[in-house]
Each structure stands twice: as structure tokens, then as C-alpha cells.
Protein backbone atom coordinates (compact mmCIF):
# COMPACT_ATOMS: atom_id res chain seq x y z
CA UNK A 1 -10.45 -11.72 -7.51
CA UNK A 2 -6.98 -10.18 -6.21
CA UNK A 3 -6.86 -7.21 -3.81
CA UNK A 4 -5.74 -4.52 -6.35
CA UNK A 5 -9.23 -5.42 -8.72
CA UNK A 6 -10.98 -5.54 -5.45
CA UNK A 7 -9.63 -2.39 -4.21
CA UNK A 8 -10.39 -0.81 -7.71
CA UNK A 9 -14.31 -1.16 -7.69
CA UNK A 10 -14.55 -0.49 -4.44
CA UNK A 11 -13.50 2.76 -4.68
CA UNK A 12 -15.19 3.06 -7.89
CA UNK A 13 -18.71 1.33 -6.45
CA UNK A 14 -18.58 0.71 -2.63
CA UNK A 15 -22.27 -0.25 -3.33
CA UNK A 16 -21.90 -3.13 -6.29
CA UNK A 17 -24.02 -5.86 -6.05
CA UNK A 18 -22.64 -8.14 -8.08
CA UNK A 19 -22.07 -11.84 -6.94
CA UNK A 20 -18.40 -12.39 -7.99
CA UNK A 21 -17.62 -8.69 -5.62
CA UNK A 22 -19.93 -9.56 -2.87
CA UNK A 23 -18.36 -12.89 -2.81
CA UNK A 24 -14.79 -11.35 -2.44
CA UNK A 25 -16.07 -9.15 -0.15
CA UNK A 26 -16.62 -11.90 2.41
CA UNK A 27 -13.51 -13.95 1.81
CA UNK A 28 -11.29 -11.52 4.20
CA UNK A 29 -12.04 -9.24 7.44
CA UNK A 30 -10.06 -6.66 5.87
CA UNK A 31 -11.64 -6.41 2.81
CA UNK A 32 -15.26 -6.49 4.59
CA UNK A 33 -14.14 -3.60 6.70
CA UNK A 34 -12.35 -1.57 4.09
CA UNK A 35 -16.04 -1.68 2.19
CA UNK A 36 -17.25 -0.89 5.62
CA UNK A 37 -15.16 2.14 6.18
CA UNK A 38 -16.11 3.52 2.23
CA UNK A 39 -20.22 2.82 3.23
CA UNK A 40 -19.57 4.71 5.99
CA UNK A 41 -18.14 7.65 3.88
CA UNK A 42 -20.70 7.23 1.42
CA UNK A 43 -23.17 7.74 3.07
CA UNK A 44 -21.77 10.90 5.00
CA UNK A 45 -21.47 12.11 1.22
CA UNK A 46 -25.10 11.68 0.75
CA UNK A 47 -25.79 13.46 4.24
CA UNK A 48 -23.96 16.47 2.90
CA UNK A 49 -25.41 16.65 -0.69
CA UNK A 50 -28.72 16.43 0.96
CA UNK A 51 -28.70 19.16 2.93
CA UNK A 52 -27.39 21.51 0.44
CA UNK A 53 -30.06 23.34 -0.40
CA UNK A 54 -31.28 24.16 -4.55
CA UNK A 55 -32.12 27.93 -4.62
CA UNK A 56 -36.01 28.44 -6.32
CA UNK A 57 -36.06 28.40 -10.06
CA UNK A 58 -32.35 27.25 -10.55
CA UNK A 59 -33.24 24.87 -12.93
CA UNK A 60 -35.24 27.49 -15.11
CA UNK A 61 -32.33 29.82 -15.01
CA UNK A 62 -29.88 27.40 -16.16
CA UNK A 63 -32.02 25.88 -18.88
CA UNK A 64 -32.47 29.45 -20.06
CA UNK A 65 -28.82 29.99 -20.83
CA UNK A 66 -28.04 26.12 -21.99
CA UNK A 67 -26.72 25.48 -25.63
CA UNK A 68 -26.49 22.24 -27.38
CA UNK A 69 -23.32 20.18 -26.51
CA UNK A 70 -20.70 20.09 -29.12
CA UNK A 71 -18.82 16.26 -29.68
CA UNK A 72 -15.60 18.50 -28.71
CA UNK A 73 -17.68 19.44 -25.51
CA UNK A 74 -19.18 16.05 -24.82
CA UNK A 75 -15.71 14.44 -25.37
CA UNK A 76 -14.30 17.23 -22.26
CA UNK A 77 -17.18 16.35 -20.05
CA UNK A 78 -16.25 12.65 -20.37
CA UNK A 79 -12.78 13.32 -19.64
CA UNK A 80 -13.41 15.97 -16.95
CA UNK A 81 -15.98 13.17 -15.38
CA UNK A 82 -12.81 10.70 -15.41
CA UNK A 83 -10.26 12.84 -13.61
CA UNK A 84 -13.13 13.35 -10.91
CA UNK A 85 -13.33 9.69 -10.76
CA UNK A 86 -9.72 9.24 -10.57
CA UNK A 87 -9.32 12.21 -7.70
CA UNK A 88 -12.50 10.44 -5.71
CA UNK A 89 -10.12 7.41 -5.47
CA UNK A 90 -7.23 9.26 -4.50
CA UNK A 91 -9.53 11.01 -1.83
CA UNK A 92 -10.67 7.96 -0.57
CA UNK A 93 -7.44 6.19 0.18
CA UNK A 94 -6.39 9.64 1.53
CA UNK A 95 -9.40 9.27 4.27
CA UNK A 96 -8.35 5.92 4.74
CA UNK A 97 -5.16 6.60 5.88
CA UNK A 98 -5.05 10.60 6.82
CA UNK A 99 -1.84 12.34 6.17
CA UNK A 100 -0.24 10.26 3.63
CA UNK A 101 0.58 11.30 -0.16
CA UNK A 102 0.21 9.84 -3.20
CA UNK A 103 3.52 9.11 -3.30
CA UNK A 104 3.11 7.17 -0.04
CA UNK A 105 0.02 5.14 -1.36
CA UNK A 106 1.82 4.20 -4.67
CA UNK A 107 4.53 2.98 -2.26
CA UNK A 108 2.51 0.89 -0.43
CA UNK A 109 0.74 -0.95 -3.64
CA UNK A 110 3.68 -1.25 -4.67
CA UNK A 111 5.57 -3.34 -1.75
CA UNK A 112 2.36 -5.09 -1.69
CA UNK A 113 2.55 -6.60 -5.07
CA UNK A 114 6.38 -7.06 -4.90
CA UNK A 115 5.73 -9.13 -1.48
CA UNK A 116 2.87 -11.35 -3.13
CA UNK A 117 5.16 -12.12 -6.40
CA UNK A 118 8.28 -12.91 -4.51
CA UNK A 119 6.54 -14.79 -1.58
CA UNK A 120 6.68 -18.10 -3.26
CA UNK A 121 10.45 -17.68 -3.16
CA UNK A 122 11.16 -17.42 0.38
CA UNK A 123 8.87 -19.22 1.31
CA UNK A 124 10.25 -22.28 0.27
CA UNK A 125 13.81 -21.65 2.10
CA UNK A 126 11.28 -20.94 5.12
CA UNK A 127 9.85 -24.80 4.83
CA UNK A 128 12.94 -25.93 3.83
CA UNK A 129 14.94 -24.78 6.95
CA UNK A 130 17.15 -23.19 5.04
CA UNK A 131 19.41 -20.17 5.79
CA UNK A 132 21.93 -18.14 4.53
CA UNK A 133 24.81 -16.88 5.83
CA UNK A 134 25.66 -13.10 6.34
CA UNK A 135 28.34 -12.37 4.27
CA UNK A 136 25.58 -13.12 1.22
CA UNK A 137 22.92 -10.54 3.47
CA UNK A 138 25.84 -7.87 2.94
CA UNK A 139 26.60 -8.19 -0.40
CA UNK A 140 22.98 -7.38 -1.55
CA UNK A 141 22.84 -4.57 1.28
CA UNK A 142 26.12 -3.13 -0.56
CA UNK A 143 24.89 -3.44 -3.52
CA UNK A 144 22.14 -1.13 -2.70
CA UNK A 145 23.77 1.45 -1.34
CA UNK A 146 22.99 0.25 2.07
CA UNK A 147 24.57 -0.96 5.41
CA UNK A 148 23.36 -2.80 8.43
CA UNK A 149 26.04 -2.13 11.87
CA UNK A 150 26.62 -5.10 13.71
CA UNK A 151 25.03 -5.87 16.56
CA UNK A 152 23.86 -8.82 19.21
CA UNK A 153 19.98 -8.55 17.82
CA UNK A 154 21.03 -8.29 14.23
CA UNK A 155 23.58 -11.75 14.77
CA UNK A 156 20.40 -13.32 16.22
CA UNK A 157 18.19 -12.93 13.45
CA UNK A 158 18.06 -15.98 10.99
CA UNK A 159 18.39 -14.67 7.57
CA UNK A 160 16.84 -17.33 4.48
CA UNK A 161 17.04 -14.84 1.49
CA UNK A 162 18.27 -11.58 0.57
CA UNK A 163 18.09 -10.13 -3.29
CA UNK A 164 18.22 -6.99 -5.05
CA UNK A 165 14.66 -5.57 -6.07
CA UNK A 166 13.23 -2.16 -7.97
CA UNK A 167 10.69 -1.59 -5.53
CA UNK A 168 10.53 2.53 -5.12
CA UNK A 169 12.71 2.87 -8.58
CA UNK A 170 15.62 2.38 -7.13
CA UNK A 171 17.98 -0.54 -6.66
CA UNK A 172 16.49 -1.94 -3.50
CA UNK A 173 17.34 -4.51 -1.17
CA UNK A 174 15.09 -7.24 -0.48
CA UNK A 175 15.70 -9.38 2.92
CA UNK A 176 13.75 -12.09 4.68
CA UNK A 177 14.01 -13.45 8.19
CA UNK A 178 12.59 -16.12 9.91
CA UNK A 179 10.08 -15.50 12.55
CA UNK A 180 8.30 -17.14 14.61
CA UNK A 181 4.67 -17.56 12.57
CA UNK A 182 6.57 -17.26 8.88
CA UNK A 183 9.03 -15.04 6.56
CA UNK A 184 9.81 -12.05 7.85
CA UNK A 185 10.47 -9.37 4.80
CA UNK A 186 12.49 -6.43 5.40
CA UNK A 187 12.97 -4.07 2.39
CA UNK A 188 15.60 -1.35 2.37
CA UNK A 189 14.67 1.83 -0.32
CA UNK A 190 16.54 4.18 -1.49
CA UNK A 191 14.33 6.50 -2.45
CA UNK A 192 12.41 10.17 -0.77
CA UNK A 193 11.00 9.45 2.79
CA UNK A 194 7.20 8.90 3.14
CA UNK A 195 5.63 11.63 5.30
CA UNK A 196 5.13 9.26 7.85
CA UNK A 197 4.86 5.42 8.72
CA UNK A 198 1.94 3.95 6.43
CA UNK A 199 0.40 0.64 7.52
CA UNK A 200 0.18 -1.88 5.46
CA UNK A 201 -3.24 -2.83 4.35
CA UNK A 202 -3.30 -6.78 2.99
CA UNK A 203 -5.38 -9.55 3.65
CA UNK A 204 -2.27 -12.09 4.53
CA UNK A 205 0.60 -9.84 5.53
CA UNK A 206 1.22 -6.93 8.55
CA UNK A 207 3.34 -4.16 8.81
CA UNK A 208 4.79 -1.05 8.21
CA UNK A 209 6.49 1.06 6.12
CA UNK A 210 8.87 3.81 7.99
CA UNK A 211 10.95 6.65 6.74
CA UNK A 212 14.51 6.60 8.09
CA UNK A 213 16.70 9.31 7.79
CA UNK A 214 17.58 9.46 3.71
CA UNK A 215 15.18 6.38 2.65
CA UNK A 216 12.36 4.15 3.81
CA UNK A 217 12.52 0.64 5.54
CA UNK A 218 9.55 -1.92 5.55
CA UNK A 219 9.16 -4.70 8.05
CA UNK A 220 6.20 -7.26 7.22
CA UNK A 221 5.68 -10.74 8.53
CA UNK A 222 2.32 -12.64 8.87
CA UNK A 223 -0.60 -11.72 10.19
CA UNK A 224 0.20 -13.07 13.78
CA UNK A 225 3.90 -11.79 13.50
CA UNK A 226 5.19 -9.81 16.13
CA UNK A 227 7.58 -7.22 14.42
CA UNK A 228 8.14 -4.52 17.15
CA UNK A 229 11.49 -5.83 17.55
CA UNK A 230 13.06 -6.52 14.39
CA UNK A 231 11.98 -3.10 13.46
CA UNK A 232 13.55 -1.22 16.09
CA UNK A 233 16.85 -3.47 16.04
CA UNK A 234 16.95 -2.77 12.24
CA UNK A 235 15.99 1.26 12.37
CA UNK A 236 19.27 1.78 15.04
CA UNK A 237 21.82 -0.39 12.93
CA UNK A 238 21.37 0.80 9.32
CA UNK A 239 23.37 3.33 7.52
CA UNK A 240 22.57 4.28 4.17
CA UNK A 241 25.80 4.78 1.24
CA UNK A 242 26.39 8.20 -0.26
């Protein structure tokens, strides 16, 4: 099971028993304490809808005034239940990361799933030793409307791939160094600023992803990856194109 089905029921079920979930569940500490964290909120939910209290006789009232559903009525119940299921996701990721917008959490699946379908890619020039030289890293950054300043940290960095992307809608840059514990993936967007930095949230891959000044830059490595650096070295060199 990949993260975005796993991610899917459990927002829709945090409880689900099944075997082929549970067994998901287990197979990464994030996932384990991502169910933890929507158990947790579950049952606060329960907490709260228990201690509203049902005014005497409710029920009578309400059966009093009750008509017969129409298929035109049952058909708006089923898609007014929907949207509520939809919004209870939304809410949910919202909890799990305070602050951000939807915008910012369709960001962040988004550089997720472009990092897992190009990692077999880089990964290879990682193994391989090889590199590539910078005149090829500033083509693509030109390309996208983007810019890095030179500088001694930049010229230190070892740079093994570097191709356009859409990630954001936009025509993106893709770039990978090499670090210490594996690729290093630094993606340059072109596109409205998140409201703030939003962690990345995978069971292989660290990060962040920043606004800076007219777009957004994201700087993920492995795990164990130490990225403090490369992030601020990149943030104070880049320019973006009119």
C-alpha cells in the first residue's frame, strides 16, 4: 500500500481494522504516529459530542414535523454527506499541520509524488558517482525563470542532475545534490508563496518546503540528511526572473 492510499483511509477511518491497513500501519514510524495523532483527535471528537447535551423530547419534536425523503432529497443528503467527508479530511491535515492552506497541502502531495517518481533517476547518477557540471545546473535554472548567485558554498556542492519539472503548474526546476547519506533534491517553483514553511511528511525522505520572496524552494534529502546548510546557502543566492 503507498502513502497517498494510506493517507486516504486514514483520514477516512483512523479506526479500520482491516489486515492489509493494520499491516501498513506498522511498516513505518511515521505512518504509526500519523494514525496516532488522528486516534488522538478522534477521540477528543467523541469527548465533545458526548457532552453535548440532547434537550427532553427532541426526538418527538422532530419526528412530528418529518416528511418522507424524496430520491431528489436522498440524492442531496448523499452528496451533502460527501462534501462533509471531504472537509473532515481537509480539517484533519489542517490539525496536522496548523496554519497551512489547502494550497500548501496540495503542494506538499504533490512534491511528494514528484520526488518518489523521479527518485529512481538520480539515484542512479548518485551510485554511479556521477556529476554534472554547472553550466548544465544553469541552463535548467534559466529555463525556469530562475537564478542561483555564485558563491563559495554553492561551488562546493556536487550537483548529479538537474531537469525541468511541472511541479506547482509551473515550469519548475528540479536539482539534486549529493550529500552525505544520499540525493539531495532541491526544487525551485515558480508559483504563489505557501503561508509558511510546511514539513514534509514521508516515510523515506525529510525536509521542507519554504516560501522565498516571489516563489517557493524545497530542500529534501534522506531521512538522516542534514539540510540546514544547503538550505540557507541556497535561500541567500537565488534570484527569481521577471
Amino acid at each position: 500500500m503507498d502513502d497517498l492510499e494510506f493517507r486516504t483511509r486514514a483520514f477516512s477511518n483512523p479506526l479500520d481494522e482491516q489486515e492489509d491497513f493494520k499491516a501498513a500501519a506498522n511498516a513505518s514510524p511515521e505512518r504509526r504516529r500519523l494514525l496516532g495523532e488522528l486516534h488522538e483527535f478522534e477521540q477528543d471528537l467523541q469527548r465533545t459530542l458526548m457532552a453535548v447535551d440532547i434537550p427532553a423530547g427532541l426526538k418527538h419534536r422532530l419526528n412530528q414535523h418529518a416528511r418522507p425523503a424524496s430520491p431528489l432529497r436522498k440524492r442531496s443528503l448523499v452528496a451533502l454527506a460527501a462534501s462533509v467527508v471531504v472537509a473532515a479530511g481537509l480539517t484533519l491535515n489542517l490539525f496536522l499541520q496548523p496554519g497551512l492552506s489547502a494550497q500548501d497541502l496540495a503542494l506538499h502531495d504533490e512534491v511528494v509524488e514528484h520526488l518518489h517518481e523521479e527518485a529512481s533517476d538520480y539515484q542512479t547518477s548518485y551510485d554511479n558517482g556521477s556529476d554534472i557540471s554547472w553550466s548544465q545546473v544553469e541552463a535548467i535554472l534559466t529555463a525556469s525563470g530562475t537564478s542561483l548567485k555564485s558563491s563559495d558554498d554553492l561551488a562546493a556542492m556536487h550537483m548529479i542532475f538537474a531537469r525541468l519539472c511541472g511541479v506547482g503548474g509551473s515550469r519548475s526546476a528540479h536539482l539534486v545534490a549529493r550529500g552525505e547519506h544520499g540525493p539531495i533534491s532541491i526544487i525551485f517553483i515558480r508559483t504563489a508563496p505557501v503561508s509558511r514553511g510546511v514539513e514534509l511528511r514521508d516515510e523515506r525522505f525529510h525536509g521542507r518546503i519554504i516560501p522565498v520572496d516571489d516563489g517557493n524552494m524545497a530542500v529534501i534529502g534522506e531521512k538522516n540528511e542534514v539540510l540546514g546548510r544547503y538550505e540557507q546557502a541556497l535561500r541567500e543566492n537565488i534570484e527569481w526572473s521577471i
